[in-house]
Protein backbone atom coordinates (compact mmCIF):
# COMPACT_ATOMS: atom_id res chain seq x y z
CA UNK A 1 4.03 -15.23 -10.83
CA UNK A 2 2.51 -12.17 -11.13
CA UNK A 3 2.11 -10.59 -14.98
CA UNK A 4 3.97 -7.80 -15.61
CA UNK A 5 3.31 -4.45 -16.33
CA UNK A 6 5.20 -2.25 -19.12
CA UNK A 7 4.66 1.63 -20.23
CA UNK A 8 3.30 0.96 -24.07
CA UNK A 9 5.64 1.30 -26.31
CA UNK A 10 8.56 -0.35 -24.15
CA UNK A 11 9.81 -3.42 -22.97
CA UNK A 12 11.16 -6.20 -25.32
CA UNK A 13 10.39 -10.18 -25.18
CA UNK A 14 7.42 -11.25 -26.05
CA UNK A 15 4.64 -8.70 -26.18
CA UNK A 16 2.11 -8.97 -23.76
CA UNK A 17 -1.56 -9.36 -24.67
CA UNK A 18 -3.20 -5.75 -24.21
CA UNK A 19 -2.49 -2.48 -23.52
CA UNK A 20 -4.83 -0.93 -20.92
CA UNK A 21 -5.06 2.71 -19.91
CA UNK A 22 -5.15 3.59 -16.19
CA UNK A 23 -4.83 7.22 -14.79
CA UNK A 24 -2.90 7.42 -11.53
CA UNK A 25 -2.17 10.91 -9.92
CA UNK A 26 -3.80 12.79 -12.84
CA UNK A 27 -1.36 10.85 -15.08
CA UNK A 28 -2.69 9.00 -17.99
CA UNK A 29 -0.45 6.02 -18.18
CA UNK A 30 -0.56 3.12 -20.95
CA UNK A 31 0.38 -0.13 -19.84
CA UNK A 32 1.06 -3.30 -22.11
CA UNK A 33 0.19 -6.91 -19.93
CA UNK A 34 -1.28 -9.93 -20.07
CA UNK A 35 -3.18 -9.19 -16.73
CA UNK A 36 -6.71 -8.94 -16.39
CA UNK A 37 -7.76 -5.27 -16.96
CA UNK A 38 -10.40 -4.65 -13.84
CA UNK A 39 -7.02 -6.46 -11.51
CA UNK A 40 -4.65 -3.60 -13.14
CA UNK A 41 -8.07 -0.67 -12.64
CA UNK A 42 -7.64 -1.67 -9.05
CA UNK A 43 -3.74 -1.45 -8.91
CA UNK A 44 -3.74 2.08 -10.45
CA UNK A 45 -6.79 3.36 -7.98
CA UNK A 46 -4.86 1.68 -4.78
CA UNK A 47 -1.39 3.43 -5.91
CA UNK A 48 -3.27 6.57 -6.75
CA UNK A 49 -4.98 6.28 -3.19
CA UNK A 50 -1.90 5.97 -1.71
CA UNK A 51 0.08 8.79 -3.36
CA UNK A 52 -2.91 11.24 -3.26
CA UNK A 53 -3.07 10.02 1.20
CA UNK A 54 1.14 10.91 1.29
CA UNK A 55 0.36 14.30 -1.51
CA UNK A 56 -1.31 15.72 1.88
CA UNK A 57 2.36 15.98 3.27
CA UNK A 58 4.56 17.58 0.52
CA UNK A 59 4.24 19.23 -2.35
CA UNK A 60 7.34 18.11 -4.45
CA UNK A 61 5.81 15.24 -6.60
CA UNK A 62 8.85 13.19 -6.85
CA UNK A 63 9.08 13.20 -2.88
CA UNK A 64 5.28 12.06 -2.98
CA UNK A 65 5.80 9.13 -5.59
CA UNK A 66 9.14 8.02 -3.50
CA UNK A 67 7.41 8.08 -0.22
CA UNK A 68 3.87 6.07 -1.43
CA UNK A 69 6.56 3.64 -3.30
CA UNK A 70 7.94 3.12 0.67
CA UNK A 71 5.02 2.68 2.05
CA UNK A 72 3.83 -0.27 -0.51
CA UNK A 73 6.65 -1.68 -0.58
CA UNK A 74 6.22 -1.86 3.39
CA UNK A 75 3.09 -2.91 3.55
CA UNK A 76 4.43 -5.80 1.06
CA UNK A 77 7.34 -6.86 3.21
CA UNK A 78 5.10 -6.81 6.17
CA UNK A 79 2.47 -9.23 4.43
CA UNK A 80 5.06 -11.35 3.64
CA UNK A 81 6.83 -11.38 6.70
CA UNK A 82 2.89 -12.63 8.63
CA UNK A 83 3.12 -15.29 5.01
CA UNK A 84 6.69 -16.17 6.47
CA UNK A 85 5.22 -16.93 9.85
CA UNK A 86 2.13 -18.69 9.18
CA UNK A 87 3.86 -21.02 6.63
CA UNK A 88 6.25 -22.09 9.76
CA UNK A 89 3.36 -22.60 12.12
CA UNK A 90 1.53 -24.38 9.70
CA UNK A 91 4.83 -26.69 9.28
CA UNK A 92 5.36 -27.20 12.89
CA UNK A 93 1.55 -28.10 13.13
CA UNK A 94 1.72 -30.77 9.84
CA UNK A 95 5.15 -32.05 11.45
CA UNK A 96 3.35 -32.81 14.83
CA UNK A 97 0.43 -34.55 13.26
CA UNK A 98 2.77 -36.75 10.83
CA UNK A 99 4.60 -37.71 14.09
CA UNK A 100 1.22 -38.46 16.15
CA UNK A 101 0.35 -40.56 13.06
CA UNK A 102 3.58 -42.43 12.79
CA UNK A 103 3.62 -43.06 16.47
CA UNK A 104 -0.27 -44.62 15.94
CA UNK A 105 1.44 -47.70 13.81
């Protein structure tokens, strides 16, 4: 599983290792996690990519934020869905060659 990130400052549990500063949007944010800094640099540059590609079309930043959120979290469901697929054909495939084995004895 994935470490998560927190806003500094929030969050209870156990406290996670470091707090690293990322700017996404023109927005300074400070994040507490256990993740590897350069792997959370190159979260906050893909989000900001993403927002600042959907910024083009409106001008209300909430809108902006909502509609980037949609389209990671559709790129995510897509990925998984191809995941989803290739895990069945690779079960099919390992079912078939257990059989061909089987029917070798």
């Amino acid at each position: 599983m994935a470490d998560s990130l927190v806003p500094a400052g929030e969050g209870g549990g156990m406290e996670p290792n470091k707090v690293i500063s990322v700017e996404i949007f023109g927005q300074q944010l400070h994040l507490k996690s256990a993740a590897d800094p350069s792997y959370t640099a190159q979260l906050a540059e893909y989000v900001d990519g993403q927002i600042r590609k959907v910024s083009r079309q409106s001008n209300d930043p909430l809108k902006v934020v909502l509609l980037a959120s949609m389209n990671i979290a559709n790129e995510l469901h897509e990925e998984r869905k191809k995941q989803e697929e290739t895990d069945e054909i690779l079960s099919r495939r390992a079912e078939s060659l257990l059989q061909r084995i089987e029917r070798s004895f």
